[in-house]
Protein backbone atom coordinates (compact mmCIF):
# COMPACT_ATOMS: atom_id res chain seq x y z
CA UNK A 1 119.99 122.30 104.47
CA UNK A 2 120.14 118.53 103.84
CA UNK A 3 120.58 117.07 107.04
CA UNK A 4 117.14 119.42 108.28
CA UNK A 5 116.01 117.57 105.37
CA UNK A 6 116.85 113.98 106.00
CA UNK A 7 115.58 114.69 110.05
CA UNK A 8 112.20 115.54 108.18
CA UNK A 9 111.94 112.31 106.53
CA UNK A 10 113.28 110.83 109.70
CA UNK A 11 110.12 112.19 111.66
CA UNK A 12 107.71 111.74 109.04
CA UNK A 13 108.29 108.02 108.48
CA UNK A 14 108.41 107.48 112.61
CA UNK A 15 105.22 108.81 113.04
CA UNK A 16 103.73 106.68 110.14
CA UNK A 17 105.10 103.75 111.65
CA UNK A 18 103.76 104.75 115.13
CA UNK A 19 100.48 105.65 113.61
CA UNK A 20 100.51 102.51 111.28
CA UNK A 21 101.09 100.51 114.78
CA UNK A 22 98.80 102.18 116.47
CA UNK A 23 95.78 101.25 113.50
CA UNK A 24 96.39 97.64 113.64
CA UNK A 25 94.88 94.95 115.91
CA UNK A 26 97.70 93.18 118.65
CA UNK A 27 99.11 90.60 117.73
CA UNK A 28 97.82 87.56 120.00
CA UNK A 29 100.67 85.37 120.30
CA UNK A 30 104.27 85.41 120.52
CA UNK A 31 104.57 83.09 117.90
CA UNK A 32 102.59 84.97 115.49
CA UNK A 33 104.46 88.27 116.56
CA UNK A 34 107.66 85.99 115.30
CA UNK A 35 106.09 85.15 112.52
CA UNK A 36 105.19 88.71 111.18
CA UNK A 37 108.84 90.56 112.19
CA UNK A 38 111.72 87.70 111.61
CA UNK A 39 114.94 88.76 112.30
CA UNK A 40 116.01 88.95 108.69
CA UNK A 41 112.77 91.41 107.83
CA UNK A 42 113.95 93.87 110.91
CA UNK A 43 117.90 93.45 109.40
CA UNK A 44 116.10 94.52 106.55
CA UNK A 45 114.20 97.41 108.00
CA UNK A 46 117.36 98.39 109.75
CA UNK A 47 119.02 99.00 106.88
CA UNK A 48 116.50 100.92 105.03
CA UNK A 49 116.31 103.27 108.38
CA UNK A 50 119.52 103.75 108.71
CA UNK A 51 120.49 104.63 105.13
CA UNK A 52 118.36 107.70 105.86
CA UNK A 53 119.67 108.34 109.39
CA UNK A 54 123.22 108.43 108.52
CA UNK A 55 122.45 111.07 105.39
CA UNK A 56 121.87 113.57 108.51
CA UNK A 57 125.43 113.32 109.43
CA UNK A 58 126.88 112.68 106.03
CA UNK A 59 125.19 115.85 104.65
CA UNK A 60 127.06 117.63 106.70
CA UNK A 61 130.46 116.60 106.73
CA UNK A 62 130.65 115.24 102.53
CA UNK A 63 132.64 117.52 100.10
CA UNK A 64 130.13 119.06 97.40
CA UNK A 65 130.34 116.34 95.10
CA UNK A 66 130.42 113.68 96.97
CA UNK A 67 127.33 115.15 99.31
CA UNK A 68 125.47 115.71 95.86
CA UNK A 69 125.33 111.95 94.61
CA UNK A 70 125.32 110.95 97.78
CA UNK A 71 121.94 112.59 98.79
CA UNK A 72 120.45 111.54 95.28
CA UNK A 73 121.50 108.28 95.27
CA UNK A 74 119.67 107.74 99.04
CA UNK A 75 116.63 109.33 98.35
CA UNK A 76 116.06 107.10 94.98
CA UNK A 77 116.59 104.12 97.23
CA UNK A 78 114.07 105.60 99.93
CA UNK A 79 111.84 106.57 97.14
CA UNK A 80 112.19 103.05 95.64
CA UNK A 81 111.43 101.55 99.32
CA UNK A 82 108.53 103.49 99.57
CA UNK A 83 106.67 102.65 96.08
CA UNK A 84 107.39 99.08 97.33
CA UNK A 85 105.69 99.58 100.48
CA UNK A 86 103.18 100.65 99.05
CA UNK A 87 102.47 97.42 97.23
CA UNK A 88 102.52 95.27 100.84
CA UNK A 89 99.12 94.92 101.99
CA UNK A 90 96.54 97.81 101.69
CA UNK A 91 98.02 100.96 102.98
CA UNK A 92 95.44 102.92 105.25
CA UNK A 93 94.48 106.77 104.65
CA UNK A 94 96.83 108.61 106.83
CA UNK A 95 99.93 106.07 106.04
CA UNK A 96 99.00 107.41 102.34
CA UNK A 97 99.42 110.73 103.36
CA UNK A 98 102.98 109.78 105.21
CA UNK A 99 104.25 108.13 101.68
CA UNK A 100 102.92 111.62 99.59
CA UNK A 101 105.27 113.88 102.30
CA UNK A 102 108.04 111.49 102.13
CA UNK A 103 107.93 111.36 98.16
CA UNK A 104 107.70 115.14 98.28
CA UNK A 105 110.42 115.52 100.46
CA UNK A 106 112.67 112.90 98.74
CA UNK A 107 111.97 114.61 95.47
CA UNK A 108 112.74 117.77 96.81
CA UNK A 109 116.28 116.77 97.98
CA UNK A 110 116.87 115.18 94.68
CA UNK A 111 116.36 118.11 92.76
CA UNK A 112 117.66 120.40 95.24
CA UNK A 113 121.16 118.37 95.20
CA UNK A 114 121.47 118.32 91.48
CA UNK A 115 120.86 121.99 91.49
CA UNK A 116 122.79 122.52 94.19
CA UNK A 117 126.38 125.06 93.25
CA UNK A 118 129.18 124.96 95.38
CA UNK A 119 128.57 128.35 96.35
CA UNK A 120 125.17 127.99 97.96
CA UNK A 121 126.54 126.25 101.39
């Protein structure tokens, strides 16, 4: 149940991205490109991404416990991430909408895993 979960959130926040992309003028320059997405700001992204991606693996193979703090702990970090984001520029209309089913669904695995029994999976 998780990991379907976590590839939910995975496909929601690549479309936003795409779509967020897509809304924006070009960039005009190399140099401008640079300055927007520095190396340390994609480590960054990286990071955030792949906290997320590896919860679709991790889901399944974690004992109970372990899967159950483990999927909490995440999604208040990705939750945390995405109030931030939030706060970085003026978010468009349909990026909105993105952040509301990514809350959703990172609320909904919290409060799934801390009502999760051993004896559901």
């Amino acid at each position: 149940m998780f990991s379907t979960l976590w590839i939910f959130y995975m496909f929601n926040i690549l479309y936003a991205d795409v779509l967020n992309l897509m809304g924006h003028a070009p960039v005009e320059s190399s140099e401008e490109l640079a300055a927007v997405l520095s190396p340390e700001m994609l480590l960054t992204g990286a990071f955030i991404i792949e906290t997320s991606m590896v919860m679709i693996f991790l889901s399944r193979i974690l004992k109970h416990s372990i899967n159950r703090w483990a999927n909490i702990g995440v999604s208040i970090f990705q939750a945390l991430v995405l109030c931030g984001a939030l706060f970085t520029g003026t978010p468009t209309i349909y990026y909105m909408f993105f952040v509301i089913v990514e809350l959703v669904t990172l609320l909904y695995i919290i409060w799934y895993a801390w009502t999760w029994s051993q004896t559901v999976e």
